[in-house]
C-alpha atoms as a PDB file:
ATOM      1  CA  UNK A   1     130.473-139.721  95.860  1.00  0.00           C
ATOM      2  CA  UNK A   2     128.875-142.886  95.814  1.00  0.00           C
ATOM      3  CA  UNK A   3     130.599-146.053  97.754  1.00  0.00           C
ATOM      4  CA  UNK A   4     131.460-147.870  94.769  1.00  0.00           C
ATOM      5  CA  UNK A   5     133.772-145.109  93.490  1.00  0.00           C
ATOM      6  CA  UNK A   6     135.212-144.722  97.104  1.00  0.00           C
ATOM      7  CA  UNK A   7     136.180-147.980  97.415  1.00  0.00           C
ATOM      8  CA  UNK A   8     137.883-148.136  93.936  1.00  0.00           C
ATOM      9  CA  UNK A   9     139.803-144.462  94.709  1.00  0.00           C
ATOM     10  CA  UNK A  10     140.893-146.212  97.903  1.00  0.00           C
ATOM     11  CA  UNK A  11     142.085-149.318  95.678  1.00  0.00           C
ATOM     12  CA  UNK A  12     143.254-147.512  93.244  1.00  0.00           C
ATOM     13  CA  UNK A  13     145.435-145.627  95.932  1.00  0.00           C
ATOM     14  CA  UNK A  14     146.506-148.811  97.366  1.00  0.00           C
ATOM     15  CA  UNK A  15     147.905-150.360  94.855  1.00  0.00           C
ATOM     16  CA  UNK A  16     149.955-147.384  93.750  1.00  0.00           C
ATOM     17  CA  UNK A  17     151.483-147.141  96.538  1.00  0.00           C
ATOM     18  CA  UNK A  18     152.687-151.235  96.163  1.00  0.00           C
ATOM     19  CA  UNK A  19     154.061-150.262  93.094  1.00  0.00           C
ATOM     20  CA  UNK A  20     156.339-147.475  94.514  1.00  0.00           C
ATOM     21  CA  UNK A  21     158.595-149.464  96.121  1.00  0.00           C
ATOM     22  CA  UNK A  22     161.847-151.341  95.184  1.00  0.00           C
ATOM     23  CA  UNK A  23     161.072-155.112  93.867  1.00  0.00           C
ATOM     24  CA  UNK A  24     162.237-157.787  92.479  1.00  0.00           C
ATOM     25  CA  UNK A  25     161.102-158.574  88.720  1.00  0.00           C
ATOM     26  CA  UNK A  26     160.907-162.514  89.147  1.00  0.00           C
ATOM     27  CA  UNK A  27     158.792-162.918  92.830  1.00  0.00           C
ATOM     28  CA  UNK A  28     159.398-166.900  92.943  1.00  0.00           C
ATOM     29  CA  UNK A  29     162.120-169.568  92.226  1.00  0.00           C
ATOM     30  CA  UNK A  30     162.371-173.535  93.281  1.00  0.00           C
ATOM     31  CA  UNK A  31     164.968-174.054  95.998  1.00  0.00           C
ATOM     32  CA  UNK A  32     168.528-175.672  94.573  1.00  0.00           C
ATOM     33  CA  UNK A  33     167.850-173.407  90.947  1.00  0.00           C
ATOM     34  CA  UNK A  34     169.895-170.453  89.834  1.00  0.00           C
ATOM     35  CA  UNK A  35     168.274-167.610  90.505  1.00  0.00           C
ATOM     36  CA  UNK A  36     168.795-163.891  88.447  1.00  0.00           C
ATOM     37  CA  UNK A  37     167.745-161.295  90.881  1.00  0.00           C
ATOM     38  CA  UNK A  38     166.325-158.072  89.392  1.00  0.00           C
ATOM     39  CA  UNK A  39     165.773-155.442  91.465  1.00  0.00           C
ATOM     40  CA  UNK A  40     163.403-151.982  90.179  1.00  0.00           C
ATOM     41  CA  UNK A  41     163.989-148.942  91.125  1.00  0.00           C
ATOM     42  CA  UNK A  42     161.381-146.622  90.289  1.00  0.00           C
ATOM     43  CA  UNK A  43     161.733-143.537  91.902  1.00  0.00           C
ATOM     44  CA  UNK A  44     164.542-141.824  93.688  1.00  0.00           C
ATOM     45  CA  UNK A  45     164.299-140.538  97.937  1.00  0.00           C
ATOM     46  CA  UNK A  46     161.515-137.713  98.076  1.00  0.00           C
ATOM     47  CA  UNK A  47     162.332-136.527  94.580  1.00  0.00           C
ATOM     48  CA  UNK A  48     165.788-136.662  94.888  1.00  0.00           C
ATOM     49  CA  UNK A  49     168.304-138.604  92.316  1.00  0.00           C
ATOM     50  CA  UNK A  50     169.425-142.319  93.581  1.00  0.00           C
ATOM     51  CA  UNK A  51     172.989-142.720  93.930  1.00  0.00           C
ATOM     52  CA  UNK A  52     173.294-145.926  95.277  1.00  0.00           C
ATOM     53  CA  UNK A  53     172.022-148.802  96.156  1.00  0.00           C
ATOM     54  CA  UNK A  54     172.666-151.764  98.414  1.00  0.00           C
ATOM     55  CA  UNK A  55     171.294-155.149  98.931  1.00  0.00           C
ATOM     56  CA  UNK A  56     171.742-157.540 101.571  1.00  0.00           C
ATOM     57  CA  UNK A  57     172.140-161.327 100.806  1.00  0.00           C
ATOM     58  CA  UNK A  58     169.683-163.526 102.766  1.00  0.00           C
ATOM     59  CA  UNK A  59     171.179-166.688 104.552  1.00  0.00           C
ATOM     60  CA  UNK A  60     170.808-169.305 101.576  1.00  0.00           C
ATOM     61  CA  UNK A  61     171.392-167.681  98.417  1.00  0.00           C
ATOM     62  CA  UNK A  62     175.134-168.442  97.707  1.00  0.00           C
ATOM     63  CA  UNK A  63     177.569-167.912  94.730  1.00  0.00           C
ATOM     64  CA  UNK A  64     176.510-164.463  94.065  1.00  0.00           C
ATOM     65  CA  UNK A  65     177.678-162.509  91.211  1.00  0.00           C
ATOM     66  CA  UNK A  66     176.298-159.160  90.375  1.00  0.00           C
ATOM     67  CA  UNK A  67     176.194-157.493  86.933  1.00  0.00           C
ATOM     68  CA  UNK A  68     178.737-154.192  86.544  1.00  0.00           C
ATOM     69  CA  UNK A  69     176.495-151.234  85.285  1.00  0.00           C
ATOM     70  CA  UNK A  70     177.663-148.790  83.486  1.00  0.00           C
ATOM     71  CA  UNK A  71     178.248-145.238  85.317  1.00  0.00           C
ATOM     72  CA  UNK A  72     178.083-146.995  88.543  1.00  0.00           C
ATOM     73  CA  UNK A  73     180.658-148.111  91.198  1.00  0.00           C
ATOM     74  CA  UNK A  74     180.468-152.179  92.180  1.00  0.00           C
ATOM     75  CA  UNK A  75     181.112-153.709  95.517  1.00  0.00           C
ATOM     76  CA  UNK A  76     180.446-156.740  97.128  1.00  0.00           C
ATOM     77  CA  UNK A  77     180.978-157.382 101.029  1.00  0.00           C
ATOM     78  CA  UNK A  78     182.003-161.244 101.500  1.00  0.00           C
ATOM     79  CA  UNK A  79     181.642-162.942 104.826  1.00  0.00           C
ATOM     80  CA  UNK A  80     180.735-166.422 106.293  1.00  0.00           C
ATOM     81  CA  UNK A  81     177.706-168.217 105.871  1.00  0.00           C
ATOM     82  CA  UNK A  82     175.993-169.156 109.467  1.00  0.00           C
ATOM     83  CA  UNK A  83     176.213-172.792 107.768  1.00  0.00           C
ATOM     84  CA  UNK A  84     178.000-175.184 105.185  1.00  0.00           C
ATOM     85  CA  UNK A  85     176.096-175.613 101.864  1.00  0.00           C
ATOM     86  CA  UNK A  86     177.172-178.000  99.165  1.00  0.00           C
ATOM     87  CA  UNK A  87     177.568-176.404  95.556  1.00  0.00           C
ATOM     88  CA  UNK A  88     179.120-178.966  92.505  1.00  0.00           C
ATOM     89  CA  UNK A  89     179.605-181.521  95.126  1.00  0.00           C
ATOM     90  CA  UNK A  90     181.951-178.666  97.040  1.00  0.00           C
ATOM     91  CA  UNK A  91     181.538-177.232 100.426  1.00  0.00           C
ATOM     92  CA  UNK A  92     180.580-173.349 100.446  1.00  0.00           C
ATOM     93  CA  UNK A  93     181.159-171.908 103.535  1.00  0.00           C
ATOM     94  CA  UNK A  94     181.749-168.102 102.637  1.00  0.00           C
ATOM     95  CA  UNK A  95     180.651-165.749  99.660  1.00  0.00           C
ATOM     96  CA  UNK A  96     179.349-162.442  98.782  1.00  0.00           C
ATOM     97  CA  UNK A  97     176.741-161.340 101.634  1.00  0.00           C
ATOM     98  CA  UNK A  98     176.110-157.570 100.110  1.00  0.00           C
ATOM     99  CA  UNK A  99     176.220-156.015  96.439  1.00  0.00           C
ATOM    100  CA  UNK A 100     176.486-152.354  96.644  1.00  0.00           C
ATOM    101  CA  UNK A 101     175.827-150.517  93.786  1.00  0.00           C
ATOM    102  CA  UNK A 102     177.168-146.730  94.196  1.00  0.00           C
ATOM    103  CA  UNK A 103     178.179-143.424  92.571  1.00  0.00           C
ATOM    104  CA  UNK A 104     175.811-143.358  89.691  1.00  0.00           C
ATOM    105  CA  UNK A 105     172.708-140.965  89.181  1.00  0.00           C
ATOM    106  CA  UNK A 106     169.636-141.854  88.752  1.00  0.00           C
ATOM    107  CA  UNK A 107     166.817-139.286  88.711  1.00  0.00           C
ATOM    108  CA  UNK A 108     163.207-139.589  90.317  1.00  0.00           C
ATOM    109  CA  UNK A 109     161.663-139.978  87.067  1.00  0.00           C
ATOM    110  CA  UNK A 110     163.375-142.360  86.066  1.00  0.00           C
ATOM    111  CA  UNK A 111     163.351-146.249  86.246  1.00  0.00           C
ATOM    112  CA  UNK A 112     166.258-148.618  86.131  1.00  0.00           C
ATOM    113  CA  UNK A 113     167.168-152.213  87.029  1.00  0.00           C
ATOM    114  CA  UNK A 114     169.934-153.509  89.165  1.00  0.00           C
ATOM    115  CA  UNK A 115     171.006-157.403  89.147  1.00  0.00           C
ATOM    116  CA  UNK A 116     172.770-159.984  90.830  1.00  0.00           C
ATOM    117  CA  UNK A 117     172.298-164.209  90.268  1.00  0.00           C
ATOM    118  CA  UNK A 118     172.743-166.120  93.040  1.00  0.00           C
ATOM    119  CA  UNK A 119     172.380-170.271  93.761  1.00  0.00           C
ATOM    120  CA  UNK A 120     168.946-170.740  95.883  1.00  0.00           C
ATOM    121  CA  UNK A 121     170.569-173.511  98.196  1.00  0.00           C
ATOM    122  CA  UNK A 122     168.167-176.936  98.068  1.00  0.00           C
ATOM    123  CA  UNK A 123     167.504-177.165 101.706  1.00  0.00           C
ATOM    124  CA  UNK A 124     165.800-173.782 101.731  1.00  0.00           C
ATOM    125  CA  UNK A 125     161.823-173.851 103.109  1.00  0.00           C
ATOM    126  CA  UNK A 126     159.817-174.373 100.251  1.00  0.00           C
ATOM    127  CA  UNK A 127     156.344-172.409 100.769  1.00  0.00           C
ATOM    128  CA  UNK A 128     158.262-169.453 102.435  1.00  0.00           C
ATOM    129  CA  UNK A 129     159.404-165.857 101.068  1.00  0.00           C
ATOM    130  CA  UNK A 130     163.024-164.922 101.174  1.00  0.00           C
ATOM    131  CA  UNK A 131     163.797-161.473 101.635  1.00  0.00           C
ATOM    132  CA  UNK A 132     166.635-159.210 100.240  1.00  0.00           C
ATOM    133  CA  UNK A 133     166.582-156.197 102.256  1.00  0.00           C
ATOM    134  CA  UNK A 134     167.684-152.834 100.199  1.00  0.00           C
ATOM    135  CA  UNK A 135     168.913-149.453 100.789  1.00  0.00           C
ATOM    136  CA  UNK A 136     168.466-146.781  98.224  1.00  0.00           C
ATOM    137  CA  UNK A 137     170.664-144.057  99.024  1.00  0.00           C
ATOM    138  CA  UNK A 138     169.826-140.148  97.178  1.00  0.00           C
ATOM    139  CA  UNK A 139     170.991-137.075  97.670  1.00  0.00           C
ATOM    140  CA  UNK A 140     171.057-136.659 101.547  1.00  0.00           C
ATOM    141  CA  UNK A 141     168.091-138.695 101.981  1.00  0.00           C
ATOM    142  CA  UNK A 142     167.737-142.558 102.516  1.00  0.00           C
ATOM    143  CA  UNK A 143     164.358-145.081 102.071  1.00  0.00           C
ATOM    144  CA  UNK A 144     164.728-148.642 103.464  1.00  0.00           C
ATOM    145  CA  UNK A 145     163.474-151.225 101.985  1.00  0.00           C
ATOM    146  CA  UNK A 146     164.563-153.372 104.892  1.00  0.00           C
ATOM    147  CA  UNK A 147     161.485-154.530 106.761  1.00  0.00           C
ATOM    148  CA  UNK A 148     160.290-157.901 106.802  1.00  0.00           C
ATOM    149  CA  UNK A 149     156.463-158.917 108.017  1.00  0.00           C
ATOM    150  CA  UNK A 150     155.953-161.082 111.110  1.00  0.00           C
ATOM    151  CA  UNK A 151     154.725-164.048 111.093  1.00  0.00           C
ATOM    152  CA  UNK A 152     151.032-163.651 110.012  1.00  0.00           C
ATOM    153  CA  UNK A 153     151.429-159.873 109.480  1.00  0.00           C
ATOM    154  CA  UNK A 154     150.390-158.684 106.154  1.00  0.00           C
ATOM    155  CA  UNK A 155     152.965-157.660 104.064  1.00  0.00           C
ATOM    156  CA  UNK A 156     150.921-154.854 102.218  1.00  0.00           C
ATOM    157  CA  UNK A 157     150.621-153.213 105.598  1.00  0.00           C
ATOM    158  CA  UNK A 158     154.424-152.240 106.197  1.00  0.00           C
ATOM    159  CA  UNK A 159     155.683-148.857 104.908  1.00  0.00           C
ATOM    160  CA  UNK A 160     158.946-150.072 103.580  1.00  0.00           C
ATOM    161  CA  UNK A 161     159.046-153.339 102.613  1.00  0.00           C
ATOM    162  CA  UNK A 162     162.254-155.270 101.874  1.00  0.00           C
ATOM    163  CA  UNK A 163     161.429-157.434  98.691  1.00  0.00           C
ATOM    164  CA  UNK A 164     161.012-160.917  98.716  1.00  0.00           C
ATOM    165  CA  UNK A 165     160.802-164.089  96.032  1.00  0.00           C
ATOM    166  CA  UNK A 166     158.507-167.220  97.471  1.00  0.00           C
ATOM    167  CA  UNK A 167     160.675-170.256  97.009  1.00  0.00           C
ATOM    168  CA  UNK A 168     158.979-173.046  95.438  1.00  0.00           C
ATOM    169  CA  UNK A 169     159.755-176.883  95.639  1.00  0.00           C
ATOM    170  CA  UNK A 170     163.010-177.946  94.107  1.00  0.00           C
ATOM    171  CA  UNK A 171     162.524-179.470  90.402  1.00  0.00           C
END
């Protein structure tokens, strides 16, 4: 094998991998928008059917309010925000901080979509990713998508990456 085709098997393999784990459809939004959250799901745990999944809700992203799907079980877990955030002029100071998603089936070869909108609050750092971290439950197995890269750290190089939208300036 020459070097040429090495190099693009090794690509090839790279990027395949990338596209194996959980995202989010829309990878950046300006701080103080609306922002519609879809998460992909394109395989199940080691061949095995999803049957749930969870999402955490970063610091920030307030006013949550996942969409119901059909054959599937919907729970949010509310708490406090570490900080006050104004929304219509209001104070927020608590909300939805995870959406689980549970008791549905969805095979390994399948794909299927799972979404929540949230309000990106304005003093979040433009330039900087926010991350959602998931876990996608199966059949007596478990992947999470929960880790978040170090300052630096490239985030192609973790194993199980939690996915992330860059926030842009606000409008």
């Amino acid at each position: 094998m020459n070097k040429y085709l090495l190099s693009g098997c090794a690509l090839a393999l790279g990027t395949g991998t990338a596209f194996a784990h959980i995202t989010l459809e829309t990878q950046e939004a300006a701080v103080g928008s609306t922002y519609k959250a879809i998460l992909r799901v394109p395989h199940g745990c080691e061949g095995k059917a999803t049957t749930a999944v969870r999402v955490q809700i970063p610091e920030g992203v307030i006013s949550v309010k996942p969409m119901p799907k059909p054959g599937w079980t919907l729970q949010v877990k509310k708490g406090k925000y570490e900080k006050s955030y104004q929304l219509y002029g209001e104070a927020v100071t608590s909300g939805v901080r995870e959406v689980d998603w549970s008791g549905g089936s969805l095979p390994d070869e399948f794909y299927d979509e799972f979404v929540f909108r949230g309000t990106l609050a304005a003093d979040l750092p433009a330039g900087q990713t926010l991350y959602f971290p998931v876990v996608q439950e199966c059949d007596g197995a478990a992947d999470r998508w929960i880790e978040i890269p170090a300052a630096g750290q490239d985030e192609d190089a973790l194993e199980y990456p939690a996915p992330g939208i860059k926030l842009l300036p606000k409008k």
